[in-house]
Every structure is written in C-alpha cells, then in structure tokens.
Protein backbone atom coordinates (compact mmCIF):
# COMPACT_ATOMS: atom_id res chain seq x y z
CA UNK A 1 66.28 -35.50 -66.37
CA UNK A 2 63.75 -35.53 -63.23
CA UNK A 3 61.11 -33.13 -63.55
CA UNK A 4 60.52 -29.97 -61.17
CA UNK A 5 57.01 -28.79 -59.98
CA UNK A 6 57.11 -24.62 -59.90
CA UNK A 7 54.59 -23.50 -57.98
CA UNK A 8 53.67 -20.74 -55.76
CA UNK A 9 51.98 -19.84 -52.03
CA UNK A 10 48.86 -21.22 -51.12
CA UNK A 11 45.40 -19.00 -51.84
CA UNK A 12 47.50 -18.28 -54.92
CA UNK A 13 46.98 -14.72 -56.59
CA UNK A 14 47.85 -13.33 -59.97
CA UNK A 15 51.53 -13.15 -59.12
CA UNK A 16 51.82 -16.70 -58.04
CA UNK A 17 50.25 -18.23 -61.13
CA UNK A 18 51.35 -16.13 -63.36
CA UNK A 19 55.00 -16.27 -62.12
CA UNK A 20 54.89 -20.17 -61.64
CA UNK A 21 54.04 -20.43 -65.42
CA UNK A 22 56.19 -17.45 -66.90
CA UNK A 23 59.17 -19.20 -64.57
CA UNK A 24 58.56 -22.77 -66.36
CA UNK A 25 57.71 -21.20 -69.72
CA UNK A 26 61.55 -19.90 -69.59
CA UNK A 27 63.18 -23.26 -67.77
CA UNK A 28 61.57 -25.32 -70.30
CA UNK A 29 63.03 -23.27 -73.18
CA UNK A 30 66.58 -23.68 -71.41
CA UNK A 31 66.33 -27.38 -71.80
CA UNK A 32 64.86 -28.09 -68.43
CA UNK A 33 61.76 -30.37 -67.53
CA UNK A 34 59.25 -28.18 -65.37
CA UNK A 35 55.67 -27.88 -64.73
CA UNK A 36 53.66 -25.21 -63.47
CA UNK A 37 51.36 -26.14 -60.48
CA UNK A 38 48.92 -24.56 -57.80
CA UNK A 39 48.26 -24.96 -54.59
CA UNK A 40 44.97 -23.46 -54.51
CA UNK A 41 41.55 -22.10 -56.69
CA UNK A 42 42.60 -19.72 -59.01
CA UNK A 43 40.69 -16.11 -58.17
CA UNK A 44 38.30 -14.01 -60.67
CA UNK A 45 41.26 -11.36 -61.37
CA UNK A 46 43.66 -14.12 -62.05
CA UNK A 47 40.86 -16.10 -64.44
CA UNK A 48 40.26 -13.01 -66.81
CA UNK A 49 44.11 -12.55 -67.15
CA UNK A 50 44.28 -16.46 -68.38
CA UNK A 51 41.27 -15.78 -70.55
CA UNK A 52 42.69 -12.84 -71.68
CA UNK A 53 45.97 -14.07 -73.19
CA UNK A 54 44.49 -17.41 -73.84
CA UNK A 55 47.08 -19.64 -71.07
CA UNK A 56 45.40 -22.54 -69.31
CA UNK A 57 45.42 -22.56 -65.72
CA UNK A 58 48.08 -25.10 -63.80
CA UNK A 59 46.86 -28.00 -62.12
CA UNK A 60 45.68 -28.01 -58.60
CA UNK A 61 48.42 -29.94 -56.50
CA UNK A 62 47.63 -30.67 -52.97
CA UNK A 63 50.90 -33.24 -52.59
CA UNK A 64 54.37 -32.84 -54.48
CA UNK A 65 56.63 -35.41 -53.11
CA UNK A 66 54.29 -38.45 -54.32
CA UNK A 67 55.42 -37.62 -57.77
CA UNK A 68 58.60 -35.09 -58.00
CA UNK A 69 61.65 -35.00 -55.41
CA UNK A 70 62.44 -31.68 -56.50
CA UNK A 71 60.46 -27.95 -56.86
CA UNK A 72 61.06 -24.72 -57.51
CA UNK A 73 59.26 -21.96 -55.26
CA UNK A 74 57.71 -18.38 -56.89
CA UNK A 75 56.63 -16.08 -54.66
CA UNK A 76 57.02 -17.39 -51.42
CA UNK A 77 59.47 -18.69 -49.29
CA UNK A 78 57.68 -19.02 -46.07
CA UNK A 79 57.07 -22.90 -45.47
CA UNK A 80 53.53 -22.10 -44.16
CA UNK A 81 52.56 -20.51 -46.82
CA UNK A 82 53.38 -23.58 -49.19
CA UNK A 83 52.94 -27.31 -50.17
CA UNK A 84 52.40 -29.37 -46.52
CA UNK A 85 54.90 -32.00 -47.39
CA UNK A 86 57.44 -29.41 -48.87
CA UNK A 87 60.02 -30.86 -46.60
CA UNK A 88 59.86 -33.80 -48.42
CA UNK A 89 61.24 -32.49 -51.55
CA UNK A 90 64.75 -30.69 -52.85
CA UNK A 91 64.14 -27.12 -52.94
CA UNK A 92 66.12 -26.19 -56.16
CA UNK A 93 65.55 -22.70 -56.55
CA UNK A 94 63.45 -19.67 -55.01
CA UNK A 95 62.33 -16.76 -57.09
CA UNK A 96 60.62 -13.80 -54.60
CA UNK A 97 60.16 -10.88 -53.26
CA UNK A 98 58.92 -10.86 -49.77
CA UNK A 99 60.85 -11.18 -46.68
CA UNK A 100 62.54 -14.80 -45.82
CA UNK A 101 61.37 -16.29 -42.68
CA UNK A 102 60.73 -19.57 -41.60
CA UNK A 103 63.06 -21.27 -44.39
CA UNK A 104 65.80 -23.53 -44.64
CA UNK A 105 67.67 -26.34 -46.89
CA UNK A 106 69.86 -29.17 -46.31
CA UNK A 107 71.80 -28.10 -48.71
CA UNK A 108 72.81 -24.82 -51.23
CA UNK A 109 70.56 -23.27 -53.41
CA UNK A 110 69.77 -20.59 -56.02
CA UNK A 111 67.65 -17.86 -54.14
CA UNK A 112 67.11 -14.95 -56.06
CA UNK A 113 64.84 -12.43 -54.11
CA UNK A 114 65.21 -8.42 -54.83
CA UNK A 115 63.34 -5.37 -53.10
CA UNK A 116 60.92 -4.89 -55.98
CA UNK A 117 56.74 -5.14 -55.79
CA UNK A 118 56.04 -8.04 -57.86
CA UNK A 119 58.13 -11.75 -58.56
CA UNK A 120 57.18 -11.64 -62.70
CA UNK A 121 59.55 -8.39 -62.45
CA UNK A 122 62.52 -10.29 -61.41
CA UNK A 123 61.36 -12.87 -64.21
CA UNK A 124 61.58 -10.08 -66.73
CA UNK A 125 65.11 -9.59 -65.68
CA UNK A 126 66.07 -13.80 -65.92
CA UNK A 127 64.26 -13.77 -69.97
CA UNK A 128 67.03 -11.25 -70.96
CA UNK A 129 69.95 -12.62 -68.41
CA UNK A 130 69.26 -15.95 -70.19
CA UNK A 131 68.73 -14.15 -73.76
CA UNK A 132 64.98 -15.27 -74.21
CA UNK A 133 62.45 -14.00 -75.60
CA UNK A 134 59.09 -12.88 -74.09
CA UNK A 135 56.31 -14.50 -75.76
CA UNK A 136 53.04 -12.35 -76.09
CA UNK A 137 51.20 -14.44 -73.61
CA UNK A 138 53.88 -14.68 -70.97
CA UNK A 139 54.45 -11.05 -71.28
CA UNK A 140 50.75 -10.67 -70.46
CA UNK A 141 50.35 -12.65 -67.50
CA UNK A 142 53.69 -11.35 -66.12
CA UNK A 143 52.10 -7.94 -66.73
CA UNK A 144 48.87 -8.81 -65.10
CA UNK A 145 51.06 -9.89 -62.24
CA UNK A 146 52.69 -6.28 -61.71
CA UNK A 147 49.49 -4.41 -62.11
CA UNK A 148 47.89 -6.64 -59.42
CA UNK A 149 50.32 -6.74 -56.67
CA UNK A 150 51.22 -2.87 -57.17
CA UNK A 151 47.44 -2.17 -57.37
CA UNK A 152 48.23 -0.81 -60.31
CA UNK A 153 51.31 1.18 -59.76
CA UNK A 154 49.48 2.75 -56.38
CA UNK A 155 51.03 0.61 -53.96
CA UNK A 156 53.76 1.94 -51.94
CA UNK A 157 55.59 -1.47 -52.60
CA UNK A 158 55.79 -0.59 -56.90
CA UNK A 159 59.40 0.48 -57.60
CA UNK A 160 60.83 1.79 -60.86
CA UNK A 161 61.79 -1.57 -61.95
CA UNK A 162 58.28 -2.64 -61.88
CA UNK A 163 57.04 0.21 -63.47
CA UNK A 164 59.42 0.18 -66.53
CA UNK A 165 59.27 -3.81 -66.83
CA UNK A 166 55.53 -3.01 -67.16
CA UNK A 167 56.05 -0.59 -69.75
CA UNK A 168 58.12 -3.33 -71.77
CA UNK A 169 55.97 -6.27 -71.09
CA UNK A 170 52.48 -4.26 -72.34
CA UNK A 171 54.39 -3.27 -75.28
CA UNK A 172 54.96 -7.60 -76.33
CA UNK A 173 51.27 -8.45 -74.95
CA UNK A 174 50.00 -5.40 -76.53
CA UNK A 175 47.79 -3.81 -74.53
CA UNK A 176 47.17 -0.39 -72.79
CA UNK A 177 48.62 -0.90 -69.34
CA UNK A 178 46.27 1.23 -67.64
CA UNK A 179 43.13 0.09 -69.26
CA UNK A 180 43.58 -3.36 -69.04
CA UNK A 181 44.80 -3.18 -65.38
CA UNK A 182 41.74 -1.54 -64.47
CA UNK A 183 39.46 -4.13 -65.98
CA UNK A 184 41.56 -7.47 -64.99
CA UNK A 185 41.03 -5.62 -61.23
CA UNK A 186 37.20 -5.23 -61.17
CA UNK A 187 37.16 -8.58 -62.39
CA UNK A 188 39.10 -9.42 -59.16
CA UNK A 189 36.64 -7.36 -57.17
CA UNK A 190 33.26 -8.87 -57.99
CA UNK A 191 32.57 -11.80 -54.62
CA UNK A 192 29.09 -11.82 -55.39
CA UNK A 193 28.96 -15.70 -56.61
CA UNK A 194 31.29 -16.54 -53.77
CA UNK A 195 31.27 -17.92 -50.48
CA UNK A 196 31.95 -15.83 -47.16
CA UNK A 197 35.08 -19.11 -46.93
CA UNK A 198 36.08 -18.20 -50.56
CA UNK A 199 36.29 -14.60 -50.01
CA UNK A 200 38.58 -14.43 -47.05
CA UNK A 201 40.25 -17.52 -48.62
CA UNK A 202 40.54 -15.62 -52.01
CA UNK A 203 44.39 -14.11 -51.10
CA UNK A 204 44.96 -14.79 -47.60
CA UNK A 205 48.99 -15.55 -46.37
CA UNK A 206 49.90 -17.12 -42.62
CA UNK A 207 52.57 -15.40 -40.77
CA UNK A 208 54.34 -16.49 -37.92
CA UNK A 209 54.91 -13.39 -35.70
CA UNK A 210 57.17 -13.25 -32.58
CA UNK A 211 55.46 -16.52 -30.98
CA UNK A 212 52.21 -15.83 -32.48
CA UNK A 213 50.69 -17.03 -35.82
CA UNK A 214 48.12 -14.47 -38.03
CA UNK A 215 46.68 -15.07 -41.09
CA UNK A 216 45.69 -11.73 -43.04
CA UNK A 217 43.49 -12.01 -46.00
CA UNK A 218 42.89 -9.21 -48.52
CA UNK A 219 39.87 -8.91 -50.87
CA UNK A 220 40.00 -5.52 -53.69
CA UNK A 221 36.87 -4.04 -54.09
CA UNK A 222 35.58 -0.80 -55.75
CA UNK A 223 32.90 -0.49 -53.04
CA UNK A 224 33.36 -1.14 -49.88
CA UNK A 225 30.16 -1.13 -48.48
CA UNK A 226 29.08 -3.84 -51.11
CA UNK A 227 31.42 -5.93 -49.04
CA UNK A 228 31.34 -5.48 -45.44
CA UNK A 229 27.16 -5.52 -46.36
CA UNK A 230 28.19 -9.51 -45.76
CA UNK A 231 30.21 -8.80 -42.43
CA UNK A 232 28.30 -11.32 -40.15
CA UNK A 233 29.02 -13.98 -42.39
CA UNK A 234 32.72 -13.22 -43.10
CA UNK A 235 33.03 -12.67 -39.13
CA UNK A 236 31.61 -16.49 -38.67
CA UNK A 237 33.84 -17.74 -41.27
CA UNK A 238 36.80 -15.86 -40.35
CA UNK A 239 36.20 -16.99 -36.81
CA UNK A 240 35.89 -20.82 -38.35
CA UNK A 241 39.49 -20.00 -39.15
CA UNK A 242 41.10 -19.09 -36.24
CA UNK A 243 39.66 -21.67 -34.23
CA UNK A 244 40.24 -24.84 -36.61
CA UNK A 245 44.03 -23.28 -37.15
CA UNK A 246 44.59 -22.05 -33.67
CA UNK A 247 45.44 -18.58 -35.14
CA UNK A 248 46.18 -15.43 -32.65
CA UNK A 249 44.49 -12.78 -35.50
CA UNK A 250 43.02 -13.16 -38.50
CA UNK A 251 42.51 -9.75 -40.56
CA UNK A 252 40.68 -9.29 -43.24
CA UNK A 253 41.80 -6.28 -45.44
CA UNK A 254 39.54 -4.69 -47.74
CA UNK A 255 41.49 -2.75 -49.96
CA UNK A 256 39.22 0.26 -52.37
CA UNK A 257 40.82 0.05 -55.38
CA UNK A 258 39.43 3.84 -56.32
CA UNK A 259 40.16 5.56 -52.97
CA UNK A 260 43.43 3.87 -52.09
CA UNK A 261 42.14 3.18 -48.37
CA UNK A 262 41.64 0.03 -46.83
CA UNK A 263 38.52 -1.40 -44.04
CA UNK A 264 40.49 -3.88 -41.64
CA UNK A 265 38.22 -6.27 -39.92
CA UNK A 266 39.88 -8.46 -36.84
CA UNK A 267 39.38 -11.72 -35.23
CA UNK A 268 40.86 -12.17 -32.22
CA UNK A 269 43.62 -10.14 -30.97
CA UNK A 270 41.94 -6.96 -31.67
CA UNK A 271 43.98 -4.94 -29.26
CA UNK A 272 47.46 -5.94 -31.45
CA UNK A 273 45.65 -4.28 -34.23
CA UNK A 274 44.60 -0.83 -32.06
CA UNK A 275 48.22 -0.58 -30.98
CA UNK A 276 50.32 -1.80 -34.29
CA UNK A 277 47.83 0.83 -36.37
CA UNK A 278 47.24 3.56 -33.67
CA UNK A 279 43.68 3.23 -34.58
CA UNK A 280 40.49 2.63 -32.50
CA UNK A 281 38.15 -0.28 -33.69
CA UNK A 282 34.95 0.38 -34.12
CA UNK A 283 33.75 -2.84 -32.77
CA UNK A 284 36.15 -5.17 -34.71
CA UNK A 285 36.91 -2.54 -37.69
CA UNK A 286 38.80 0.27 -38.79
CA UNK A 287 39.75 2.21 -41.55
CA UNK A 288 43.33 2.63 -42.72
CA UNK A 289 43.53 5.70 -44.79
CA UNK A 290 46.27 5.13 -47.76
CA UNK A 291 46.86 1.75 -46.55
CA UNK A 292 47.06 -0.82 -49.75
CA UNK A 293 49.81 -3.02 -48.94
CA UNK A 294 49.71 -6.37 -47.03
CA UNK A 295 53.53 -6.77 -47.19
CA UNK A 296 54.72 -2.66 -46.72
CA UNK A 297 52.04 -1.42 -44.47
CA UNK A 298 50.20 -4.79 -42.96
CA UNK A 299 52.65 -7.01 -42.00
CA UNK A 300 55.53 -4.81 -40.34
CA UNK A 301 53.40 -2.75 -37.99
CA UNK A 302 52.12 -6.14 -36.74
CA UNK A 303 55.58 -8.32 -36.74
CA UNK A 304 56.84 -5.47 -34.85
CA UNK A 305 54.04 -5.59 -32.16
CA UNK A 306 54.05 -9.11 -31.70
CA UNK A 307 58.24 -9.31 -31.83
C-alpha cells in the first residue's frame, strides 16, 4: 500500500497540526499507511498543547512529491495556502472547513468540508462514523484545536457542534476546558523571543481576492500595546512581504484575547481596508471592536471589496 502525507496549510496553527495528526492517528487504525507532516514552524500555543498531551510534533516537509504521489489535505483547500509542488501529487481526500477556492483535481475525490469553526470537529464526527475510539492524547490536541480557532468558544465562527464535541473530547483528555484553553492561549500570545518575520509569519493565510492577492496574518495577545510597542519593525517586515510576494495588502490582525477586539495594521492597499471595515486608519491602523475572526469577519468584508 503507498503511503499518504496528511498535512495541513502553510504557517500551520493548532488546528492544522493537530488535525493532520488526529486525521492519521484514525487512517492508520483503519488499516491505512499515513503520516502526519508540516509545512511550517510549529507556534508557542501549538508547542504547549504537544507538551501537554505528550505527542511529538510532525516533520517539517517543504516537498511531497519527491517521496509520496498521494496526500491528504486538513484544513485547507486553497492551493496557495499549501505544499508548492501539490500539483504534483493525487489529492485523495480533503478534510475542512473554510471556503473552497482556488482548487481542483483530475479526478474524484472525498471532500468532506461542513460549516463548523474548527476541522478536529469534523474529525470527532469520522472517530465515531468509523467506530473508533478517541485516545486521551488525540482527544487533547483535537480539543486544543477547537479552543484555538473559536478563541475559546468567543468567536463568532464556534457553532454548537464545536462546542459539544469540546465538551466530549475534554471529558477523554481530561481536563477543564476552560482552564486549559486559557493557558494553551497565553502560551500562544507570548512573541517576546521572536522575530518581527516570525510574528507576522506565526498564522498568516494568502488569499486570492477578485484579481488581487492579500495575505492576512493574525497574532493573539492579552495586551495589545505589548505588541504594536514593536510596530516599526513588524511594518518593515510586513512590507518585506508584500514586495518579495507581490502582494496587494498584507494585514496584520491583532486579536485581544480578554477584550474580544482586534488592532488591524495594513500594508499597502490601505484604502480597501477603510472601505471593506467602514473604519478610518489612523495612519496604517485601526481598531475593530468585536472583531476575532479571520475567516467570518476578515476575509468576507475584503473578498467582497476586491470582487
């Protein structure tokens, strides 16, 4: 049997890891031959969740096709957003939760992609479709995924189903949802070792928009300030960006994980953020009161103004 490579986006967050190994944890188990893989450094939040549950981090891929000729895709489905010679390979299966764009196949496909805040709570649902067991450390990291990409459970993008496949997985990994969620996020939040390239590398996704591309990064933080302190560097870095990608925007979201508001900071098309928002920049920032969600309240407003 040939072996598949899971893996998920580039910049990879809790979600993606966690999801790529959950995902192969349960494959394997069926009989299959699978491997999770990154495509990127893993991040401080994602780090305390593998220390936490004792999981060892997948290797860092930068090529697939030189050694598999088929993968499986978690959380993500845009081709910019993954491996560079993904065309290259079979594309067996997709597991998501964002919006399709910029993806095809030569041929069919199992695509499974719901309306829910988080990939590891579709996974929750495949473990008892396929009559599997959770195991305690798989139902941690697939926890850890939900409480980081619903913020946890304040993001407008957290549905029921996330909620109560939290409930189930804290219950196997044994731990206090709320407590743990709040320490595996200020572990995310602490930048202070890192790079002004490393932070808006840390979780940032490329869009294609209309006939525009935009890379938005995001960066949790309990105090804003602490962050934007570093503003002229992130500014040069961020700036490094566009012009070495030939990007239209790149925004860099800074998301308070107490207050639930978020301090955009643009490069570049500046005026698509005034007018997608209805905000006026201060310079090249903004505040976006209850804003918290790259994929709900990010991305639209700006796919719609650059449509």
């Amino acid at each position: 049997m040939n072996k598949t490579l899971i893996f998920g986006h580039k910049n990879p967050d809790t979600d993606t890891i966690s999801s790529a190994i959950a995902y192969a944890a349960l494959k394997n188990s069926l009989g299959f031959d699978t491997e999770p893989v990154r495509l990127g450094e893993i991040g401080g939040e994602t780090q305390y969740a593998l220390d936490y549950f004792d999981v060892k981090a997948p290797r860092l891929v930068e090529k697939v096709s030189d050694e598999v000729e088929q993968v499986i895709l978690v959380d993500h489905n845009e081709r910019q957003q993954s491996v560079e010679d993904l065309a290259e390979v079979k594309i067996l299966e997709v597991i998501d939760h964002h919006r399709i764009a910029n993806f095809e196949t030569e041929g069919p496909l199992y695509y499974r992609a719901e309306p829910v805040g988080c990939t590891a709570t579709i996974l929750n649902k495949l473990y008892k479709e396929n009559n599997k067991e959770i195991s305690k450390p798989m139902a941690g990291l697939m926890l850890s995924a939900i409480i980081s990409d619903s913020l946890l459970f304040k993001s407008p993008t957290c549905t029921d189903e996330d909620r109560q496949a939290a409930e189930e997985l804290a219950a196997i990994a044994g731990v206090n949802a709320e407590e743990y969620g709040l320490e595996m996020l200020k572990a995310g939040a602490d930048i202070s070792g890192l790079s002004a390239e490393e932070v808006i590398s840390l979780d940032a996704k490329e869009f294609s928009m209309g006939d525009k591309n935009v890379e938005i990064a995001q960066v949790n933080t309990v105090d804003t300030d602490d962050v934007l302190t570093r503003k002229a560097e992130l500014e040069q870095a961020m700036e490094k960006a566009v012009a070495d990608k030939g990007s239209d925007l790149f925004l860099l979201v800074v998301t308070d994980i107490l207050t639930n508001n978020s301090t955009v900071v643009a490069v570049g098309n500046k005026e698509a953020v005034a007018q997608a928002f209805n905000v006026s920049l201060d310079g090249n920032q903004a505040v976006l009161e209850g804003v918290v969600s790259r994929k709900k309240q990010i991305v639209p407003p700006l796919n719609q103004y650059f449509a």
